[in-house]
Protein backbone atom coordinates (compact mmCIF):
# COMPACT_ATOMS: atom_id res chain seq x y z
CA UNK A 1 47.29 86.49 99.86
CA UNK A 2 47.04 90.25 98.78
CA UNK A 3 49.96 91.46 96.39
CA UNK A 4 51.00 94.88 95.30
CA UNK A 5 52.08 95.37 91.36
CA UNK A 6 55.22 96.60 90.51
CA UNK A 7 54.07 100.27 90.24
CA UNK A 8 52.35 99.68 93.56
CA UNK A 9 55.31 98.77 95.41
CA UNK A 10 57.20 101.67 93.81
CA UNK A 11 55.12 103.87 95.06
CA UNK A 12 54.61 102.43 98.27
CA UNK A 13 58.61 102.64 98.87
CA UNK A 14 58.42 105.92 97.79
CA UNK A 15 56.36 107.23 99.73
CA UNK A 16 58.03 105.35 102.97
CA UNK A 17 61.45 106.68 101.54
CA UNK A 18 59.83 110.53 101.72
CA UNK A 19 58.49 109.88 105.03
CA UNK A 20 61.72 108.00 106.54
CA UNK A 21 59.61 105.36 107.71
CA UNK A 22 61.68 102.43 106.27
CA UNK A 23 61.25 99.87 109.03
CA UNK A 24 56.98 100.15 108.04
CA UNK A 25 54.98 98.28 105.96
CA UNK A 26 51.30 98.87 104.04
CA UNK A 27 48.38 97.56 106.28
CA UNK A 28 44.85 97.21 104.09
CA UNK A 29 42.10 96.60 105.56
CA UNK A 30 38.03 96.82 105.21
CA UNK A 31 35.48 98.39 107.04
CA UNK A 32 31.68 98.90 107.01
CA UNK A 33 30.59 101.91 104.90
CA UNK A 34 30.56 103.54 101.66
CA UNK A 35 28.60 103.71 98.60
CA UNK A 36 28.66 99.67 98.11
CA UNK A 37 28.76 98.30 101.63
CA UNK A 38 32.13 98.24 102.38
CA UNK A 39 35.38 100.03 102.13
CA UNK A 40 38.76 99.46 101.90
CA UNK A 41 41.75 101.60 104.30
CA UNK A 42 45.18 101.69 103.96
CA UNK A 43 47.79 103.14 105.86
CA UNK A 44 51.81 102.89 106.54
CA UNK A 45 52.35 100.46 110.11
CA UNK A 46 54.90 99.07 111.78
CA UNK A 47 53.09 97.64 114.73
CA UNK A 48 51.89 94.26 113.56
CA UNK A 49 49.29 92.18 115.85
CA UNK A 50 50.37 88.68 116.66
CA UNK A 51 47.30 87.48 114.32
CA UNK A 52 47.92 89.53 111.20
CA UNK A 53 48.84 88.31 107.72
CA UNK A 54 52.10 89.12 106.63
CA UNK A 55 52.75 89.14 102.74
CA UNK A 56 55.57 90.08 100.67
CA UNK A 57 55.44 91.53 97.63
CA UNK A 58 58.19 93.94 95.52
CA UNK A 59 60.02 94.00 98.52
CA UNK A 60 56.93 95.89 100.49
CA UNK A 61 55.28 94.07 103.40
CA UNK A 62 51.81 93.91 103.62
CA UNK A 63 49.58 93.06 106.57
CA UNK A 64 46.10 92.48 106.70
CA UNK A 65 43.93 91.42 109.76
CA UNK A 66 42.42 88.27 110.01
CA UNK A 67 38.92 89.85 109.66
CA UNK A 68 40.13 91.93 106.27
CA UNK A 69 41.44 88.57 104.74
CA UNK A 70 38.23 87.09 103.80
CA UNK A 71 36.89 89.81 101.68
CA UNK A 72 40.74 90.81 100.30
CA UNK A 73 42.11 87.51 99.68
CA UNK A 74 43.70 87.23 95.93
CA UNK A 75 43.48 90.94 95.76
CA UNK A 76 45.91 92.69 93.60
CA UNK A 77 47.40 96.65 94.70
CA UNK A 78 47.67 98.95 91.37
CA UNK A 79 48.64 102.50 91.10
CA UNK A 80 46.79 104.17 88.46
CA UNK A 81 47.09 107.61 86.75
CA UNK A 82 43.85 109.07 85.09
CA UNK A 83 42.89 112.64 84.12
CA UNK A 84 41.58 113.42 87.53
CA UNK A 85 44.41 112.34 89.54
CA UNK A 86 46.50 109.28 90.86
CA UNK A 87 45.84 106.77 93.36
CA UNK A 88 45.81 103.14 95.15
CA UNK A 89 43.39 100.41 92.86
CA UNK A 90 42.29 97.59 94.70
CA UNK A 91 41.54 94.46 91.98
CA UNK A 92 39.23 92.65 94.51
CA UNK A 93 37.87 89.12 92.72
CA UNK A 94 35.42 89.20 96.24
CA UNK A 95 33.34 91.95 95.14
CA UNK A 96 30.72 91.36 93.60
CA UNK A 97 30.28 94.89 92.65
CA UNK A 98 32.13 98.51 93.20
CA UNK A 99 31.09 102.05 93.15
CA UNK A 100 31.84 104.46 90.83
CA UNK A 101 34.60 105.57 92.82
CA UNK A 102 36.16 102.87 93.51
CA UNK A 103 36.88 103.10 97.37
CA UNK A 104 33.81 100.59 97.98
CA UNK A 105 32.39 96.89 97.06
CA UNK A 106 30.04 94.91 97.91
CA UNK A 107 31.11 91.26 98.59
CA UNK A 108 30.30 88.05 96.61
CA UNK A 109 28.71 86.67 99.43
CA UNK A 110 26.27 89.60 99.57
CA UNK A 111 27.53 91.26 102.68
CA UNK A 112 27.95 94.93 102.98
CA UNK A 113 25.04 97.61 102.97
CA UNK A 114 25.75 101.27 101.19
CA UNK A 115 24.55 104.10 101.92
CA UNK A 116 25.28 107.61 99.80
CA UNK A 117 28.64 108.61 100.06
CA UNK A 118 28.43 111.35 97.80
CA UNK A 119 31.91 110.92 96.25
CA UNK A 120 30.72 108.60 93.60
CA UNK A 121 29.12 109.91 89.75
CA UNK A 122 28.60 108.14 86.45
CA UNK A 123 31.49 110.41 84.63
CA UNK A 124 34.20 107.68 83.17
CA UNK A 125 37.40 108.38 83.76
């Protein structure tokens, strides 16, 4: 199951609200890449396979792909405002370790290769 907090959701409705896409939901998925090995996409759908997850959460559907659900499974959605900006948290308990960022991991099982993305420092935000 992947879930979206409350101030996910919100903003998440919002944003389908702005962009009068009501009947979508938020798709998450993971692909090869990034800093850590792997990294996570997100995007508004309404075109569901026949073998996607479908979860509910705040009254936003989520889908996730059957090859996504392995490495997201018991994830947790936050949105989170720091000093440099806003933006989508995933709170992965897969990943064995993140980048700096926080747009990659690299999975508990010890899947996932990085490679420089250059978007990642040591500052703390």
């Amino acid at each position: 199951m992947v879930t979206l907090t409350e101030r996910a959701a919100q903003e998440v409705t919002g944003l389908l609200e702005k962009q009068e896409k009501l009947d979508h939901g938020l798709r998450i998925w993971i692909a090869g890449g990034g800093c850590s090995g792997y990294q996570y996409g997100m995007a508004l759908d309404n075109s569901p396979e026949a073998e996607d997850l479908k979860f509910e959460s705040h009254g936003v559907t989520v889908l996730v792909d059957p090859q996504s659900i392995q490495y997201l499974d018991g994830s947790e959605i936050d949105f989170v405002d720091t000093l440099m900006g806003g933006g989508f948290k995933v709170n992965n308990p897969n990943a064995a370790s993140t980048c700096g960022c926080g747009h990659s991991f690299q999975a508990a099982d010890g899947t996932g290769e990085g490679s420089a993305c250059g978007s990642c420092s040591s500052a703390k935000y």
